[in-house]
Protein backbone atom coordinates (compact mmCIF):
# COMPACT_ATOMS: atom_id res chain seq x y z
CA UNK A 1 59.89 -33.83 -27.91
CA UNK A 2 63.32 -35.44 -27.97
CA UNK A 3 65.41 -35.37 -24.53
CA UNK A 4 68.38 -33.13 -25.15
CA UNK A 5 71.22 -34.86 -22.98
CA UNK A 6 74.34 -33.46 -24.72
CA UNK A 7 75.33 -29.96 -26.33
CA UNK A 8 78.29 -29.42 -28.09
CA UNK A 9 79.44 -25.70 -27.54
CA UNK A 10 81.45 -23.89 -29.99
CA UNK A 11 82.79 -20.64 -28.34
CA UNK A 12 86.71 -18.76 -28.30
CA UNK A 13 90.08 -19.77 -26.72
CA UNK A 14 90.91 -16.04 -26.44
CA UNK A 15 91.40 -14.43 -22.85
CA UNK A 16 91.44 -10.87 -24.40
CA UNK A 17 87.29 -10.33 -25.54
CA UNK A 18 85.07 -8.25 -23.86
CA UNK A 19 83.44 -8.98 -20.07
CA UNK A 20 79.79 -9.32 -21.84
CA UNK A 21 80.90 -12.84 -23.64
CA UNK A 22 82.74 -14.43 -20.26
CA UNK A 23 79.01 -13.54 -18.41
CA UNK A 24 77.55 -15.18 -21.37
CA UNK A 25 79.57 -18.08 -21.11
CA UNK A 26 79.26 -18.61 -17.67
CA UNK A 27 75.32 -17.83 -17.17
CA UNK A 28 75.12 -20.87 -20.38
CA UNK A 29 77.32 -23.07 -18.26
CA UNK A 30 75.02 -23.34 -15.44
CA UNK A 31 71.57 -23.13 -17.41
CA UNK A 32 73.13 -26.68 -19.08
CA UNK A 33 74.15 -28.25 -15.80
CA UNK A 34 70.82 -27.20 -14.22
CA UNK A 35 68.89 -29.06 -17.22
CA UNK A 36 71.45 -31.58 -16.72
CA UNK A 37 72.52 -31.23 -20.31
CA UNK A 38 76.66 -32.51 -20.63
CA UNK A 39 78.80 -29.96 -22.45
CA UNK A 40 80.71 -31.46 -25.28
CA UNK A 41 82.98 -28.80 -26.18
CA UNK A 42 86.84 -28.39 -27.67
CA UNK A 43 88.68 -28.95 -24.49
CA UNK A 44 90.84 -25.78 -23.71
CA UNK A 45 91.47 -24.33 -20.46
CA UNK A 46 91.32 -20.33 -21.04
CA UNK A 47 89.06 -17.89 -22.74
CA UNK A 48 85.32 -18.60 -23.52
CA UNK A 49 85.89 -22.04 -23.41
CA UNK A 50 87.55 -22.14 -19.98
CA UNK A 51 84.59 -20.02 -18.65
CA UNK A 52 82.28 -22.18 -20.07
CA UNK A 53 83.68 -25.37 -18.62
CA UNK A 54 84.31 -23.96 -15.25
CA UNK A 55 80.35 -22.86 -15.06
CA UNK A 56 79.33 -26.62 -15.54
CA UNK A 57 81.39 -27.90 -13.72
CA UNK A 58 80.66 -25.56 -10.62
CA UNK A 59 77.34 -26.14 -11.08
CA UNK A 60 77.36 -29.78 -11.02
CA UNK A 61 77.47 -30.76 -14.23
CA UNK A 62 79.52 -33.18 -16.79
CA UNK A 63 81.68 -31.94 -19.46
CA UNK A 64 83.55 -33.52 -21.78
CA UNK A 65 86.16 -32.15 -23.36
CA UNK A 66 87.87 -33.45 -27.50
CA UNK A 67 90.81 -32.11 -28.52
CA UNK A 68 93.69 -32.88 -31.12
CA UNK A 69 97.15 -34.50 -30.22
CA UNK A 70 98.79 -31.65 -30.93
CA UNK A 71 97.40 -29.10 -28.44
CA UNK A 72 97.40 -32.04 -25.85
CA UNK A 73 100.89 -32.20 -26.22
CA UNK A 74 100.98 -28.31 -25.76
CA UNK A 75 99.22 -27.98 -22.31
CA UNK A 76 95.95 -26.31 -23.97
CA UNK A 77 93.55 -29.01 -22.33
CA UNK A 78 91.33 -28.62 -19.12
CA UNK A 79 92.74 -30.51 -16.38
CA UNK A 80 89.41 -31.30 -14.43
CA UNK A 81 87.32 -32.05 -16.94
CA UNK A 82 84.75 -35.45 -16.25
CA UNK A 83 86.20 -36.78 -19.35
CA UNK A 84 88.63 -36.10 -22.21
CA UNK A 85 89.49 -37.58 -25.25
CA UNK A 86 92.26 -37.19 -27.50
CA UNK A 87 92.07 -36.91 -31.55
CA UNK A 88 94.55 -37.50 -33.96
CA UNK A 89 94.10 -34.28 -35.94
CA UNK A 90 91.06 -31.30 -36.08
CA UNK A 91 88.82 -33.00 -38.76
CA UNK A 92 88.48 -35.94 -35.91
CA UNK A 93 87.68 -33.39 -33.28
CA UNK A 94 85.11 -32.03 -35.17
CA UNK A 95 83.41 -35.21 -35.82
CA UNK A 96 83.97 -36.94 -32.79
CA UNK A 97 82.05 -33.36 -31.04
CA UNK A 98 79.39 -34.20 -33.29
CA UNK A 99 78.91 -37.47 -33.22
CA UNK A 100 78.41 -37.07 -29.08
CA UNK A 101 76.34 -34.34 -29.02
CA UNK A 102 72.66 -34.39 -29.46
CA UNK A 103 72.39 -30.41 -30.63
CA UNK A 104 74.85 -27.14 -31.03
CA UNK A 105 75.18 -24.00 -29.74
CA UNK A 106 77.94 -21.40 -31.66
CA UNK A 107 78.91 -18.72 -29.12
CA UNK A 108 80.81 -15.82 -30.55
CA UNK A 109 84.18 -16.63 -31.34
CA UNK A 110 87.25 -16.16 -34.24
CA UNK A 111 87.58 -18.16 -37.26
CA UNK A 112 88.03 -21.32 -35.61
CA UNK A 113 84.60 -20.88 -34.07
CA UNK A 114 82.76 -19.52 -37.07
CA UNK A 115 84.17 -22.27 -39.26
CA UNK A 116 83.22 -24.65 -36.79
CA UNK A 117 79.35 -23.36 -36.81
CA UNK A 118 79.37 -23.15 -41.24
CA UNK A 119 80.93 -26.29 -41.29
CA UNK A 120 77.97 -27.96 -39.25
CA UNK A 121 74.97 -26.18 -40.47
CA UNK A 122 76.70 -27.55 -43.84
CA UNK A 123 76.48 -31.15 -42.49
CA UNK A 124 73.25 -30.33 -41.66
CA UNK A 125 72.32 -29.48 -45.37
CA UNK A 126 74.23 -32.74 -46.55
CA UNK A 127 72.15 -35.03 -43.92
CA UNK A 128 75.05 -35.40 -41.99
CA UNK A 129 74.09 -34.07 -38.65
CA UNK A 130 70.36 -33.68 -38.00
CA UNK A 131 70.31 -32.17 -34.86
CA UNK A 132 69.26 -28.56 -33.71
CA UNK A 133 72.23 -25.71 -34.34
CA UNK A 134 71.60 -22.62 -32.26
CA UNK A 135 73.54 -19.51 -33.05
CA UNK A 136 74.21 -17.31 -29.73
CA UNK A 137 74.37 -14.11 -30.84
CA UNK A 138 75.37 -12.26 -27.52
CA UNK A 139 75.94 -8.45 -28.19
CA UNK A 140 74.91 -8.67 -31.80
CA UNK A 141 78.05 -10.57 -32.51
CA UNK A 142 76.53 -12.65 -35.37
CA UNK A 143 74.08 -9.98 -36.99
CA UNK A 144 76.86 -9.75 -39.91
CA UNK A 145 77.30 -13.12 -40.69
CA UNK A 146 73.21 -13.85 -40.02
CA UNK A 147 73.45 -10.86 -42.88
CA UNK A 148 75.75 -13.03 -45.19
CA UNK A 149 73.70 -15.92 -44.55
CA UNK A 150 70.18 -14.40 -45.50
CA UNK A 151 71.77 -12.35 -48.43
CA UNK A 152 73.44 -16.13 -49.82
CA UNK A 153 69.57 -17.25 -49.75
CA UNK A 154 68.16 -13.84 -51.38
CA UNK A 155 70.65 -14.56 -54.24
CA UNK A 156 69.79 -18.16 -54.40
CA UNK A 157 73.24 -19.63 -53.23
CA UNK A 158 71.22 -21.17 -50.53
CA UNK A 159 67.26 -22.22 -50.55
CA UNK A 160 64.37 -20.60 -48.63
CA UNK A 161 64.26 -23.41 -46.53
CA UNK A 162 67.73 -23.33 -45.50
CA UNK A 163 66.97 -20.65 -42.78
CA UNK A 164 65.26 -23.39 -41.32
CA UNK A 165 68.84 -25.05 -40.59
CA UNK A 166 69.46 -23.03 -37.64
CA UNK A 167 68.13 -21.22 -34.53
CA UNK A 168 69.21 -17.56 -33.39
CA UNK A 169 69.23 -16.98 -29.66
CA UNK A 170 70.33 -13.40 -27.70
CA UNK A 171 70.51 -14.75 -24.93
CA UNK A 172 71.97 -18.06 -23.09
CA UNK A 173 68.59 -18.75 -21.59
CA UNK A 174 66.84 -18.11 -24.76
CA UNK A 175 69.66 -20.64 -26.55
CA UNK A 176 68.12 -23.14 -24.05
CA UNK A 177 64.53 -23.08 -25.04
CA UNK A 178 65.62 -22.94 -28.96
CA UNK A 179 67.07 -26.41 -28.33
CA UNK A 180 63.50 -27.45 -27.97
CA UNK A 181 61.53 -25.06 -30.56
CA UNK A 182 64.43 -25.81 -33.26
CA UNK A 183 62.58 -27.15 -36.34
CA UNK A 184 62.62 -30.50 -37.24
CA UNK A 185 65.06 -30.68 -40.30
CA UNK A 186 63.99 -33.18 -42.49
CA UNK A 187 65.93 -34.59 -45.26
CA UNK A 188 68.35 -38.04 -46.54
CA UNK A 189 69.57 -38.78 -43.26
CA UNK A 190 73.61 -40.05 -43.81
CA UNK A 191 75.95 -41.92 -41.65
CA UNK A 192 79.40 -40.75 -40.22
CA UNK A 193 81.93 -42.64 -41.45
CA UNK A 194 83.58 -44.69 -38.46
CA UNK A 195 85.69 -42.29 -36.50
């Protein structure tokens, strides 16, 4: 079984969602720094992802934090973060998140989030990023999309075996153990090109 050391967490900027997601956020924040898994994750100080970093970090843990120029620039990073680096533009983020982390989690979150999570079980398909992808679906938040996705395979947009592309967790603790029970995506493995 391959050591998980680093998770990249996909999860919402916005302060305004409901009290279940922040619990969710925090309760995954210390289950990572407890397995002494580093957070990789978009670098913003409020919402989801605030709550998320906070947790780790209160518990002990690392967390490293990628973000464009651009928000930088606008105040929108962490301050305390163990380490932060800076992006020239959103496609970079992305790929630099990927590159460091050895396995994804999506938590609920708005477009940015959900394009975040298509665009990497995408990379998966292409051989791009062969690592486990676990969608958190806290309070049923993914069931429609989970819909979309099985309905794209039942019409043949997508193969049978590309269920197999992702894990579905309820819980943060039950996100944990997926990391490990994630099948082992086979396929042509491809390179990043050099961030």
């Amino acid at each position: 079984m391959k050591k998980i050391k680093s998770v990249c967490v996909y999860c919402a900027s916005s302060s305004q969602v409901p009290e279940i997601y922040f619990s969710a956020a925090q309760e995954l924040g210390k289950l990572l720094a407890n397995q002494e898994i580093k957070c990789i994750y978009g670098a913003g100080n409020q919402g989801l992802m605030g709550t998320l970093a906070n947790s780790v970090l209160a518990s002990g843990g690392e967390v490293t934090g990628i973000i464009p120029r651009f928000m930088y620039e606008e105040g929108w990073a962490h301050k305390k973060l163990t380490q932060i680096k800076i992006t020239e533009n959103m496609h970079e983020r992305k790929q630099t998140m990927a590159a460091l982390s050895d396995a994804v989690i999506a938590m609920p979150g708005g477009c940015g989030t959900m394009e975040e999570l298509l665009e990497i079980i995408t990379w998966k398909q292409l051989g791009l990023y062969m690592n486990p992808i676990v969608i958190l679906n806290i309070n049923k938040y993914y069931d429609p999309l989970i819909e979309l996705l099985n309905k794209a395979i039942s019409q043949s947009f997508m193969r049978t075996e590309h269920a197999r592309m992702w894990e579905i967790a309820n819980t943060p603790k039950e996100a944990i153990s997926a990391l490990y029970e994630a099948y082992e995506w086979t396929g042509s493995v491809r390179k990043f090109a050099a961030i």
